[in-house]
Protein backbone atom coordinates (compact mmCIF):
# COMPACT_ATOMS: atom_id res chain seq x y z
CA UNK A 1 -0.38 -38.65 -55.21
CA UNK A 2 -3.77 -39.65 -54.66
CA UNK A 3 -6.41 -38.04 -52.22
CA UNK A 4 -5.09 -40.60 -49.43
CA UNK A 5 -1.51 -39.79 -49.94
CA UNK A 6 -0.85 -42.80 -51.74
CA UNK A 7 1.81 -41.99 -55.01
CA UNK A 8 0.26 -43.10 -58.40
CA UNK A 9 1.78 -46.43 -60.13
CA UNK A 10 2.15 -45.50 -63.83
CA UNK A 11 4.16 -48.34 -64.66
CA UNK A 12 1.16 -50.39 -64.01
CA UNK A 13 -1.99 -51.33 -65.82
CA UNK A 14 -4.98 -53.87 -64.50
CA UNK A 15 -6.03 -55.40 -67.98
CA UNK A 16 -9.83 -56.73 -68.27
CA UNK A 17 -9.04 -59.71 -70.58
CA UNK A 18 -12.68 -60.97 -71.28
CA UNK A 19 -13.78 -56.89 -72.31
CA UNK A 20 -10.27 -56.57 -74.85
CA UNK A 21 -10.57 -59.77 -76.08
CA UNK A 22 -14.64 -59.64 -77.09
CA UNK A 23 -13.90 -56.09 -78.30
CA UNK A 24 -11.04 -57.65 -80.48
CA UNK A 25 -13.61 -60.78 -82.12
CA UNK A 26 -15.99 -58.41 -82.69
CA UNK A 27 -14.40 -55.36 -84.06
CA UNK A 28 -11.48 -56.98 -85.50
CA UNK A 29 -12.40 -60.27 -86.36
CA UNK A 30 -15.85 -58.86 -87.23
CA UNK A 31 -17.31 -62.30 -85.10
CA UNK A 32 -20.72 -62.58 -84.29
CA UNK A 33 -22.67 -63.12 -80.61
CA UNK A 34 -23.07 -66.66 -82.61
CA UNK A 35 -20.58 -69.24 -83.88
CA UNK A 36 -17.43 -68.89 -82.12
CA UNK A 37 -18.40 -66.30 -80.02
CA UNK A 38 -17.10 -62.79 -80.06
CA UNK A 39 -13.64 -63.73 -77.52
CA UNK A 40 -10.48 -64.30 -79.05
CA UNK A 41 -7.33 -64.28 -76.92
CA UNK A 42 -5.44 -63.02 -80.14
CA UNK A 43 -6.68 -59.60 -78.88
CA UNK A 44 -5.35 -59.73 -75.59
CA UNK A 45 -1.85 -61.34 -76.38
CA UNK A 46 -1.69 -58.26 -78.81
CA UNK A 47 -2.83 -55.88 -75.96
CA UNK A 48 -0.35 -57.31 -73.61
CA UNK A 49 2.29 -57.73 -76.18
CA UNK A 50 2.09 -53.78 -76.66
CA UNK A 51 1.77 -52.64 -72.98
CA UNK A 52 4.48 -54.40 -72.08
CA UNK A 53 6.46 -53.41 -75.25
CA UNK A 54 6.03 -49.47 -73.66
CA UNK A 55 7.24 -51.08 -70.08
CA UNK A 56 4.37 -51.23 -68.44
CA UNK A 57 3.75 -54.11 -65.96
CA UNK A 58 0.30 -55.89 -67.03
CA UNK A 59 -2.03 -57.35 -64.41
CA UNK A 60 -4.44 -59.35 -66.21
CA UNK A 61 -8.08 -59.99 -64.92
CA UNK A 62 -10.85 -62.91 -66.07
CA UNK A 63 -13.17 -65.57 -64.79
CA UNK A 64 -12.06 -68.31 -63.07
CA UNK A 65 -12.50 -71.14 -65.67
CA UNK A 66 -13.41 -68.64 -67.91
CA UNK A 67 -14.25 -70.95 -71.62
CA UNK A 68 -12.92 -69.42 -74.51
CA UNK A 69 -11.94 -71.22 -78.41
CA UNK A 70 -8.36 -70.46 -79.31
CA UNK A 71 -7.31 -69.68 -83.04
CA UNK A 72 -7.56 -73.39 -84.15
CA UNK A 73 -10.95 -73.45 -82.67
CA UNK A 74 -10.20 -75.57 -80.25
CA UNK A 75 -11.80 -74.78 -76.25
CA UNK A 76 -9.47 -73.19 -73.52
CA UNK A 77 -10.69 -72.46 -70.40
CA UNK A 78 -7.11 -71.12 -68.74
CA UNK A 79 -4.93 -68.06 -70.01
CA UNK A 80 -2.27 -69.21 -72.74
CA UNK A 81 0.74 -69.55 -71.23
CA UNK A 82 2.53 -67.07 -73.53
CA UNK A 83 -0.19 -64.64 -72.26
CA UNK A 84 0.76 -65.51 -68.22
CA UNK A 85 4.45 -65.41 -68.96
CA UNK A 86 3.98 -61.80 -70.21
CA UNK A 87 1.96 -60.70 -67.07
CA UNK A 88 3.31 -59.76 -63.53
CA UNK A 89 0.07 -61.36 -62.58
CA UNK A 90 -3.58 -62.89 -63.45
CA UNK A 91 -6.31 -62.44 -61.23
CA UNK A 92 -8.77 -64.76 -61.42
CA UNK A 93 -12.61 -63.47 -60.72
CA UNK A 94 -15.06 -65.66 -58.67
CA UNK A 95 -18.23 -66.57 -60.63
CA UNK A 96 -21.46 -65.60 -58.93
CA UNK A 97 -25.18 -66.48 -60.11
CA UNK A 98 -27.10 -63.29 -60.18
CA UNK A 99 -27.96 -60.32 -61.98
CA UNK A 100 -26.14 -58.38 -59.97
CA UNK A 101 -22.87 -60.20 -60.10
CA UNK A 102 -23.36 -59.56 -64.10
CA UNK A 103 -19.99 -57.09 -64.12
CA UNK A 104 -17.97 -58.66 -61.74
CA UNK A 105 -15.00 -58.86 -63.65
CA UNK A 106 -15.14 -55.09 -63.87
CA UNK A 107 -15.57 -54.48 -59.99
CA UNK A 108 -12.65 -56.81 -59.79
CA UNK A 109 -10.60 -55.03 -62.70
CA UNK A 110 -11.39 -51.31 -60.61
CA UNK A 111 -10.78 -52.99 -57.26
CA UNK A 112 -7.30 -54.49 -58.51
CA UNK A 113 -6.30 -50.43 -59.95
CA UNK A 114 -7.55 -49.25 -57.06
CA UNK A 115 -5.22 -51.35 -54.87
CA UNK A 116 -2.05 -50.78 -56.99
CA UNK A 117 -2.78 -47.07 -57.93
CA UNK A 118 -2.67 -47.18 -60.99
């Protein structure tokens, strides 16, 4: 249990897509800030694929409209839907002009855990 009583969810995992899937271009597919850009969703159907391969539920989190090239290259700007199907749930974040909305698909990937506990 957690300071306020509430029990832990370790079934559970709040997923940043746009951090595991820029992480994946760049240190897997070695991509560039250039080009393609350093996404791929390869990464996070591989992250989800193997989090929910343990059990856990996923909860994914990204930008609204978030604009991302798939494997052929082409532009996506939603969440394959192989991606969704494995998920209990995407949360989409708001887009905000600003430096200090810079990280708000973190706040929103630690507000999500925070709500669920886990």
């Amino acid at each position: 249990h957690d300071r306020q009583g509430r029990p832990f969810d370790l079934k559970r995992v709040v997923v940043n897509f746009a951090n595991v899937g820029s992480t994946y271009g760049e240190r897997v597919l070695a991509r560039g800030k250039c080009g393609r850009g350093l996404f791929s969703y390869e990464g996070v159907r591989r992250c989800v694929q193997h989090l929910a391969s343990k059990g856990y539920a996923v909860v994914g989190v990204i930008y609204e409209n978030f604009k991302a090239t798939d494997e052929q290259g082409l532009e996506v700007s939603s969440v394959p839907e192989d991606i969704v199907r494995m998920c209990e749930s995407i949360e989409l974040t708001p887009r905000f002009r600003g430096q200090q909305h810079r990280s708000a698909d973190d706040e929103m990937t630690i507000k999500c855990a925070y709500r669920r506990n886990c």
